[in-house]
Every structure is written in C-alpha cells, then in structure tokens.
C-alpha atoms as a PDB file:
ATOM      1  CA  UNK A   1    -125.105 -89.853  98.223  1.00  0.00           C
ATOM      2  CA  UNK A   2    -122.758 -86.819  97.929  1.00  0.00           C
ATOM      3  CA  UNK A   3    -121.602 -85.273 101.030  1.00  0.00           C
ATOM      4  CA  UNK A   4    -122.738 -81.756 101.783  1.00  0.00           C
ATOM      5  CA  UNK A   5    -121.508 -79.142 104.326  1.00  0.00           C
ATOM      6  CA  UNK A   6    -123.932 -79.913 107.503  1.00  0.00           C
ATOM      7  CA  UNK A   7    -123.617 -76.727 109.287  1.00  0.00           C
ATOM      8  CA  UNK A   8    -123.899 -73.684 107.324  1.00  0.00           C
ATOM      9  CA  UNK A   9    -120.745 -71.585 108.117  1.00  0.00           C
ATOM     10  CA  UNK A  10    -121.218 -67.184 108.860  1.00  0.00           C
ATOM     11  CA  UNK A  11    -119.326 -66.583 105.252  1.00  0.00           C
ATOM     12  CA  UNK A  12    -121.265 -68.303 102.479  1.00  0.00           C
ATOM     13  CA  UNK A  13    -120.922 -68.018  98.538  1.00  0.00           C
ATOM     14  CA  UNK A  14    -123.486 -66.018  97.115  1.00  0.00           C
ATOM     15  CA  UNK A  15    -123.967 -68.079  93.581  1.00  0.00           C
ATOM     16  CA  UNK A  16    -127.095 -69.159  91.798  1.00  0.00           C
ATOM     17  CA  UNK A  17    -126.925 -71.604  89.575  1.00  0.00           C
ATOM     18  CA  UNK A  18    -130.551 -71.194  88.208  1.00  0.00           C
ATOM     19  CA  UNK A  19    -129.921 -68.358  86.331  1.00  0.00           C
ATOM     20  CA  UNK A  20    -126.052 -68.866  83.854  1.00  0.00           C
ATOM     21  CA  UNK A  21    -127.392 -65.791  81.912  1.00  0.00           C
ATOM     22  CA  UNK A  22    -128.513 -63.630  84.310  1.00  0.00           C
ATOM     23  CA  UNK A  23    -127.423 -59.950  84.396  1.00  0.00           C
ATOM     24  CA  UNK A  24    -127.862 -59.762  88.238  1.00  0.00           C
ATOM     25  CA  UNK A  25    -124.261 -60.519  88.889  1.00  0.00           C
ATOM     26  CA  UNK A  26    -121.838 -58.387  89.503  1.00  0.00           C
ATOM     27  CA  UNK A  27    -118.680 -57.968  86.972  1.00  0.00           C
ATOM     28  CA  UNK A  28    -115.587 -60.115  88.788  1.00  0.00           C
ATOM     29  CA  UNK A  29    -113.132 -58.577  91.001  1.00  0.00           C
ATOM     30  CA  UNK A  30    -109.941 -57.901  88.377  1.00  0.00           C
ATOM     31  CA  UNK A  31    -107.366 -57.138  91.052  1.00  0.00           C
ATOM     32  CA  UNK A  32    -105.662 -59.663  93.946  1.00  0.00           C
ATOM     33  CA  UNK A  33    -105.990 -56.647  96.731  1.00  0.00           C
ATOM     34  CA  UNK A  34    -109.572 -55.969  96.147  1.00  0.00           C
ATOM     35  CA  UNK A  35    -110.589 -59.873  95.925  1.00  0.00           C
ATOM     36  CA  UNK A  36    -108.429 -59.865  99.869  1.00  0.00           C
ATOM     37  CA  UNK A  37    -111.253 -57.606 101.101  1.00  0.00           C
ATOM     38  CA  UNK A  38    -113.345 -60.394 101.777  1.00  0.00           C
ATOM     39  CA  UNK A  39    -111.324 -61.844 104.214  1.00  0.00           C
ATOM     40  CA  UNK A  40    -111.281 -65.075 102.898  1.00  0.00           C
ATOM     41  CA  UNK A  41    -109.119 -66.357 105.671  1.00  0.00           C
ATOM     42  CA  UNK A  42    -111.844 -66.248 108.133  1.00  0.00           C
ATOM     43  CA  UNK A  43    -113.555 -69.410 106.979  1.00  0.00           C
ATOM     44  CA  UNK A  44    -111.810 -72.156 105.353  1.00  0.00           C
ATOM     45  CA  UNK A  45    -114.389 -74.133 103.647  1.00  0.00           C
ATOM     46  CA  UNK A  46    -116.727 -71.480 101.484  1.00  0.00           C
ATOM     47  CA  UNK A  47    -116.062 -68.216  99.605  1.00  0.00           C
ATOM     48  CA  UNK A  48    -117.859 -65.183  99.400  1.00  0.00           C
ATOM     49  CA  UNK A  49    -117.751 -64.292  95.827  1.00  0.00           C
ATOM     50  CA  UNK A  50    -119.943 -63.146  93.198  1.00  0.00           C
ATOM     51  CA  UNK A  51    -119.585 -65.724  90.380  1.00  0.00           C
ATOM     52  CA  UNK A  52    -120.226 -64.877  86.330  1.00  0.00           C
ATOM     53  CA  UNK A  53    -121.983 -67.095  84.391  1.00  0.00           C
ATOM     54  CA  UNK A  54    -118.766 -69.379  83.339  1.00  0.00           C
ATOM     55  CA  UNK A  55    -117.468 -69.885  87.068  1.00  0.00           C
ATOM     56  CA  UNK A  56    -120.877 -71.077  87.634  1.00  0.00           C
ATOM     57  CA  UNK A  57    -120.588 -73.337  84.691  1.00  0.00           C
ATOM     58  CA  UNK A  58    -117.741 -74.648  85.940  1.00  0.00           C
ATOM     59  CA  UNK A  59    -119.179 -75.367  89.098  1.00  0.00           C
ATOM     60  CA  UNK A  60    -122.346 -76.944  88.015  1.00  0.00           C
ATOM     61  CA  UNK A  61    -120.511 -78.900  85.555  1.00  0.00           C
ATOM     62  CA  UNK A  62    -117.729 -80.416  87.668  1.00  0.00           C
ATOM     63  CA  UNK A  63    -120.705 -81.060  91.212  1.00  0.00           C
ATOM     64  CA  UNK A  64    -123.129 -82.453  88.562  1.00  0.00           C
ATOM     65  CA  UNK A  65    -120.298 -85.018  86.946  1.00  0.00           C
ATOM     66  CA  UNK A  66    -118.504 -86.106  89.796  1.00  0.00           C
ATOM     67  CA  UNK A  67    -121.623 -86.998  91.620  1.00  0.00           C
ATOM     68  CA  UNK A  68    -122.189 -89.004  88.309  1.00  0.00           C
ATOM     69  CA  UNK A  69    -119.394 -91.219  89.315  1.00  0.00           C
ATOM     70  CA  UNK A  70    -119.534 -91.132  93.009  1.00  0.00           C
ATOM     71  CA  UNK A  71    -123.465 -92.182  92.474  1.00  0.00           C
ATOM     72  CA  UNK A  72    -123.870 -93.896  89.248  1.00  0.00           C
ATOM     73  CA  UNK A  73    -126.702 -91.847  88.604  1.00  0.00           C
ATOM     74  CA  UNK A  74    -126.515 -90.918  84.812  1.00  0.00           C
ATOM     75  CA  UNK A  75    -129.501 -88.501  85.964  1.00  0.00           C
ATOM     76  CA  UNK A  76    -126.480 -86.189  86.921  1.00  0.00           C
ATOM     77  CA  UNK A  77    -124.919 -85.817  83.850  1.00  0.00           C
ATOM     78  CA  UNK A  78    -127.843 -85.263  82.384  1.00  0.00           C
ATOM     79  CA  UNK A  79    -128.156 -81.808  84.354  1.00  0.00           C
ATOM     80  CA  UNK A  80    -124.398 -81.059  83.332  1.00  0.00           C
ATOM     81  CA  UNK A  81    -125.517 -81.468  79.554  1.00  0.00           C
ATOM     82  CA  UNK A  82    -128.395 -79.162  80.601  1.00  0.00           C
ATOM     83  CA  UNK A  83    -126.321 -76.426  81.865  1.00  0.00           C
ATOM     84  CA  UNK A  84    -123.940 -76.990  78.869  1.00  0.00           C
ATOM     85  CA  UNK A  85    -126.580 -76.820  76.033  1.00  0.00           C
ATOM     86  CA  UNK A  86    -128.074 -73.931  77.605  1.00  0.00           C
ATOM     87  CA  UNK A  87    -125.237 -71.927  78.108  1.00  0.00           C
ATOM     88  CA  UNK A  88    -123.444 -72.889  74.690  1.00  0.00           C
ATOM     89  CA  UNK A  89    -126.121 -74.500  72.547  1.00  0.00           C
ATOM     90  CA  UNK A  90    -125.729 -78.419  71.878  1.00  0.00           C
ATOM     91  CA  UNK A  91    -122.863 -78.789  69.009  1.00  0.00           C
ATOM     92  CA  UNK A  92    -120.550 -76.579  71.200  1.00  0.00           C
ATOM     93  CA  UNK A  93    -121.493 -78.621  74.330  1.00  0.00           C
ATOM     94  CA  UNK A  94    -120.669 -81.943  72.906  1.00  0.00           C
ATOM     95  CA  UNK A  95    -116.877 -81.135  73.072  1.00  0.00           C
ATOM     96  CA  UNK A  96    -117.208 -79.421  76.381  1.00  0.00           C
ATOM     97  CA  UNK A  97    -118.894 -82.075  78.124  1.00  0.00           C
ATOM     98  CA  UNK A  98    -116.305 -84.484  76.680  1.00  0.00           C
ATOM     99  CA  UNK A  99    -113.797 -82.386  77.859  1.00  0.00           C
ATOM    100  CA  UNK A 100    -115.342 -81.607  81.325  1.00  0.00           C
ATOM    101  CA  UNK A 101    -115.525 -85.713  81.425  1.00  0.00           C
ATOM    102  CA  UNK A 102    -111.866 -86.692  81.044  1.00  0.00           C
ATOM    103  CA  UNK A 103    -111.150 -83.519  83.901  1.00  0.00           C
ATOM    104  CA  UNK A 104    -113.621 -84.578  86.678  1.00  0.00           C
ATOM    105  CA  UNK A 105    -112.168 -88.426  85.722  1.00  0.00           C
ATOM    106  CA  UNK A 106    -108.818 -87.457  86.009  1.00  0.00           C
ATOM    107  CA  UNK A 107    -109.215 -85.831  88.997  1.00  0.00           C
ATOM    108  CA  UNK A 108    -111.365 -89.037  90.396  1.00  0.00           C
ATOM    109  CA  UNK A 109    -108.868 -91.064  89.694  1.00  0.00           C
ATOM    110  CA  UNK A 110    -105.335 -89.112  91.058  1.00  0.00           C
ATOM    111  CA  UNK A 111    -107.400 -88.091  94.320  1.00  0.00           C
ATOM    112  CA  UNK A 112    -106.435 -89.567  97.311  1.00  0.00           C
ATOM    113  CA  UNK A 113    -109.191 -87.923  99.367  1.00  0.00           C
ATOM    114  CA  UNK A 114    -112.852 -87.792  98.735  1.00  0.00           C
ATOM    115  CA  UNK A 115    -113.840 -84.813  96.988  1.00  0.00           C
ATOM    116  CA  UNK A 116    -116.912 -83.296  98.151  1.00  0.00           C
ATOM    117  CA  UNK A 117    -119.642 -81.374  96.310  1.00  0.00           C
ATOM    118  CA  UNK A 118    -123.062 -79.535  96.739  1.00  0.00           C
ATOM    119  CA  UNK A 119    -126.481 -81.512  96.200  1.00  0.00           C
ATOM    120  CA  UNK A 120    -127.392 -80.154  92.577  1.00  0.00           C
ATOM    121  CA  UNK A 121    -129.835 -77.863  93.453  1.00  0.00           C
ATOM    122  CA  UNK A 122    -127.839 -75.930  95.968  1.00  0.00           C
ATOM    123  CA  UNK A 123    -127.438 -72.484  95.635  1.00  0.00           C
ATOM    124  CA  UNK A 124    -123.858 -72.549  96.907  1.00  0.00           C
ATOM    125  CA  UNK A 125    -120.580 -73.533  96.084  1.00  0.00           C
ATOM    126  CA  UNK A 126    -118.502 -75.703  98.662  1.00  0.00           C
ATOM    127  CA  UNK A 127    -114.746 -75.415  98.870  1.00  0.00           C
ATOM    128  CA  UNK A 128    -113.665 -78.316  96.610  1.00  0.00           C
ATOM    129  CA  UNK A 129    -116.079 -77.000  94.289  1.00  0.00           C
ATOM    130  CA  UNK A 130    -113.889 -73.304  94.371  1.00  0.00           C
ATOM    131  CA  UNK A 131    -110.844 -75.022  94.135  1.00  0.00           C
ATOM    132  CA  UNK A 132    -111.904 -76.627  90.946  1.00  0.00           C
ATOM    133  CA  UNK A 133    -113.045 -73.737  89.425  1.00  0.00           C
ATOM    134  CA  UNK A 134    -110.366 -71.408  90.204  1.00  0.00           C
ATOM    135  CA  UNK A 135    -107.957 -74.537  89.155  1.00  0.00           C
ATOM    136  CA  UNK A 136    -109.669 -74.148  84.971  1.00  0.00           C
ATOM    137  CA  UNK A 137    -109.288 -70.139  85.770  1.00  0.00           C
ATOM    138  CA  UNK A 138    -105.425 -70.387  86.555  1.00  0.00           C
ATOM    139  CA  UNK A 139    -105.598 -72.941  83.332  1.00  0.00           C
ATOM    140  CA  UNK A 140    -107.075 -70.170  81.087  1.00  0.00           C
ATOM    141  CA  UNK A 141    -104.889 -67.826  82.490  1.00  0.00           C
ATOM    142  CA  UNK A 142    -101.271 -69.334  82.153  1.00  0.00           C
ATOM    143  CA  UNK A 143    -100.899 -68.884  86.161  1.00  0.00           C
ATOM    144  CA  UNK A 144     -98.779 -72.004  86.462  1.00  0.00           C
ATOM    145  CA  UNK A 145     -98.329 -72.019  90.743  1.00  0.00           C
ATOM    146  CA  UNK A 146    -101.895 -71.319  91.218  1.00  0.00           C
ATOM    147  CA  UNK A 147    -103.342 -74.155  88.829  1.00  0.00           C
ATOM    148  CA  UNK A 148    -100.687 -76.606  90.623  1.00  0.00           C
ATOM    149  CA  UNK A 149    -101.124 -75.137  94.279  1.00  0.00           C
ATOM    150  CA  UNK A 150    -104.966 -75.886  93.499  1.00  0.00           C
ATOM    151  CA  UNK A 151    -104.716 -79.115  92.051  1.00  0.00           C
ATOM    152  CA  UNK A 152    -103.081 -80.274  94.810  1.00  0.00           C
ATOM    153  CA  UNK A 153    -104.990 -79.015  97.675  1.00  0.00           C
ATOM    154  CA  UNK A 154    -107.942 -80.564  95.295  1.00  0.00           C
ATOM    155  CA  UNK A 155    -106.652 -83.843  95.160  1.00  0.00           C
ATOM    156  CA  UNK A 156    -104.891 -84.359  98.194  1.00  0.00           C
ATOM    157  CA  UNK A 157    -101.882 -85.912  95.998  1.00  0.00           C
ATOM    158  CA  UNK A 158     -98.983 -84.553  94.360  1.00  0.00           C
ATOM    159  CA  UNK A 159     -99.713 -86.726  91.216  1.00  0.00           C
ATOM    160  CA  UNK A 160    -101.840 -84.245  89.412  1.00  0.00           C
ATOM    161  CA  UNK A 161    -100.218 -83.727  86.219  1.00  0.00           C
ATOM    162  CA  UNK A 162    -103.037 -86.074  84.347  1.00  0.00           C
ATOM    163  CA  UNK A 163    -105.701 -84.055  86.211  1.00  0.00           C
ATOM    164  CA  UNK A 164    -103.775 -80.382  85.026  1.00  0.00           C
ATOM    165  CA  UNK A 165    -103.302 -81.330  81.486  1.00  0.00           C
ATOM    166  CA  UNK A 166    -107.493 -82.481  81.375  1.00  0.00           C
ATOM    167  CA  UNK A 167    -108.129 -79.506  82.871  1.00  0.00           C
ATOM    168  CA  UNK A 168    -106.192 -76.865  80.622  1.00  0.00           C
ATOM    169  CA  UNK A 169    -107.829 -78.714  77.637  1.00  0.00           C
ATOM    170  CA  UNK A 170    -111.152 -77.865  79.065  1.00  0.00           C
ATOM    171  CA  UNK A 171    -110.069 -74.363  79.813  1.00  0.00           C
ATOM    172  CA  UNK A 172    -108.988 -74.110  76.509  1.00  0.00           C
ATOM    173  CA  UNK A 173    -112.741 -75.920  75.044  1.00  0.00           C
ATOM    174  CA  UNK A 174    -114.582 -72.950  77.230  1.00  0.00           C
ATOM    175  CA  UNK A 175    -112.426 -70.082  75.950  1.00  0.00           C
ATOM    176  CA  UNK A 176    -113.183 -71.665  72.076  1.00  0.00           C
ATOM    177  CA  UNK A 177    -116.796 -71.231  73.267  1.00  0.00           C
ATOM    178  CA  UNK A 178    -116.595 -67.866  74.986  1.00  0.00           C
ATOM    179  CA  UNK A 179    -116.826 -68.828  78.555  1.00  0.00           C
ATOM    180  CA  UNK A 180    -113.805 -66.854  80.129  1.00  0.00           C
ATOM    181  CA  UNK A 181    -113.226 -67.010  83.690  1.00  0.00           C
ATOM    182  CA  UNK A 182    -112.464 -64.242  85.556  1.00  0.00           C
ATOM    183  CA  UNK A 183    -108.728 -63.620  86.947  1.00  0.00           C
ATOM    184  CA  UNK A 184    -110.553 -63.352  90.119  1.00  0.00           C
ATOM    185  CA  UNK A 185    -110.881 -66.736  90.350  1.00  0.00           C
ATOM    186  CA  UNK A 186    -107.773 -68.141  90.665  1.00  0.00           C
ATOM    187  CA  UNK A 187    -107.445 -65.428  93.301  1.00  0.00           C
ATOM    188  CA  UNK A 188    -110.210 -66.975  95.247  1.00  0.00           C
ATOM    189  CA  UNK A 189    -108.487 -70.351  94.852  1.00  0.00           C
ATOM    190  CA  UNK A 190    -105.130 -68.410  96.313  1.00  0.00           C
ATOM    191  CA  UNK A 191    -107.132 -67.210  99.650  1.00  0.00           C
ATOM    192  CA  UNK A 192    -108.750 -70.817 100.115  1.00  0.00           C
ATOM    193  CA  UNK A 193    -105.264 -72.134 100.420  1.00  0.00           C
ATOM    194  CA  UNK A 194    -104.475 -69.203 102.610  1.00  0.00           C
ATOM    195  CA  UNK A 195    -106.863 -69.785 104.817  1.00  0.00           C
ATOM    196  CA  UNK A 196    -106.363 -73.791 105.070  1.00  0.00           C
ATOM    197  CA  UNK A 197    -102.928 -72.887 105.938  1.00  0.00           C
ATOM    198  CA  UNK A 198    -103.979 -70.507 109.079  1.00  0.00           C
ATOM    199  CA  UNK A 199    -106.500 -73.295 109.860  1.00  0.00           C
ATOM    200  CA  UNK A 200    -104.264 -75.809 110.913  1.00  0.00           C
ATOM    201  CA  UNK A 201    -101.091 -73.643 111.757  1.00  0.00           C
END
C-alpha cells in the first residue's frame, strides 16, 4: 500500500487530475513574489497551487509509477500510460513513459527515505509529489540550485546525480512533446524547502 497523508492539513493543493485538458485552471504564477503570496511556509507538507495540465502530468505520472514499484501492481502503470496517451497520443507517450521510468527508478533507487505519494485517485498532490514536479520544472528550466536543492530534499541523499540526469532527460522528452512546466513550479519547490527549514528550526 502507498502511504497517504492521514490528516488533511488547513492549506491543501487544489489539483484535479481527472481533467489534463481542462480549461478551468488558472494560467501559472510567472513571478517568485507573487507565487510567496500563498504563504507556503505555513504548512510544510502540501501546496496551494493551481497546477496546468503538464505539472499534473508530472504528478500523475511519477504517484502512478512509483506506486508501481513500491506495490508491484502493473495496474499502476497502466494509469500512467493512460494519462500519457491521453495527454500526448500513444507514439509520443512511448518515449515519455520510458523516460518517466528510468526517473521514478533512479530516484527509487538513490533514496534513502521512503517517498510517499497520493492513492491514484486523489485529487491532491502530497509534498514529495511537489518536490518531484518542481524538480523536472527546474530541469526544463536550466535552474541548476533548485533542481539539486529538490532532489535532495526528495531523496533524502546527497547522491542524486543519477536521479538529476533521468530527470532532465524527461524534462527534455515533455518539452519535445509540448508539455512545458511553468517557472512557477520550481518556485513552489523553493517555498517547500522554505518551509521544511522553519519546521524544524
């Protein structure tokens, strides 16, 4: 089984995964001040943030294949290929979900804590889950200290270089197939680290 958050905390991410192409969402915050104004120092473990469709790609893709491995239930990566296909269409998923393979294995394998995800049909994004996505954002988006800060506070190791070179090829797979990720992103990754930091000070 893959471990969920038990008690649902006052500041909760606002992401639905049911619907990659809906136009409900809001466009991403582009600037570091305006993404602060959700105080995302006041809870440590989710983000309020309004996610496009390729953050919650990201997302779905990297809960759906890690639970994969942490269950052995192929049924999981099943509903990655899903979200993939539908998003892409199936000869521009096949690289992807290679891709998104050798990243969630990489980081699998350097971890040296257990990574926790969502149950795949929640609504919400956990904080491991965040820090994974903003780690492919700060890929796509040459930001060097944020991919690494991420990675590590992801892992739990400083041997992430296997698990930051996977990732930047997916980030580079998703930009082939138009998925960008908003600079916003590796902001939100910045404020989780912020506010792990004030947590334990």
């Amino acid at each position: 089984m893959t471990n969920a958050r038990v008690r649902a905390p006052p500041l909760t991410v606002i992401t639905d995964i049911g619907a990659l192409n809906s136009d409900y969402w809001e466009p991403p915050m582009p600037h570091i001040d305006a993404f602060r104004k959700t105080h995302l120092a006041q809870e440590p473990e989710m983000v309020a943030a309004v996610m496009s469709a390729p953050e919650r790609l990201v997302g779905v893709g990297f809960r759906c294949w890690l639970s994969g491995f942490q269950t052995s239930d192929i049924g999981c990566w099943e509903l990655a290929w899903d979200e993939m296909s539908r998003a892409v269409g199936p000869r521009a998923a096949k690289p992807l979900m290679s891709d998104l393979a050798s990243w969630v294995r990489a980081v699998q394998d350097a971890a040296e804590r257990r990574i926790e995800v969502s149950p795949s049909g929640c609504r919400r994004f956990c904080r491991d889950e965040c820090l994974a996505i903003s780690m492919v954002a700060a890929c796509q988006h040459s930001s060097c200290p944020a991919f690494r800060a991420c990675a590590v506070a992801l892992l739990g190791s400083n041997e992430i270089e296997e698990a930051i070179d996977c990732a930047d090829g997916f980030a580079r797979r998703l930009r082939e197939a138009n998925q960008m990720l908003s600079p916003g992103s590796v902001f939100m990754g910045a404020g989780l680290l912020t506010a792990d930091v004030k947590g334990h000070g």
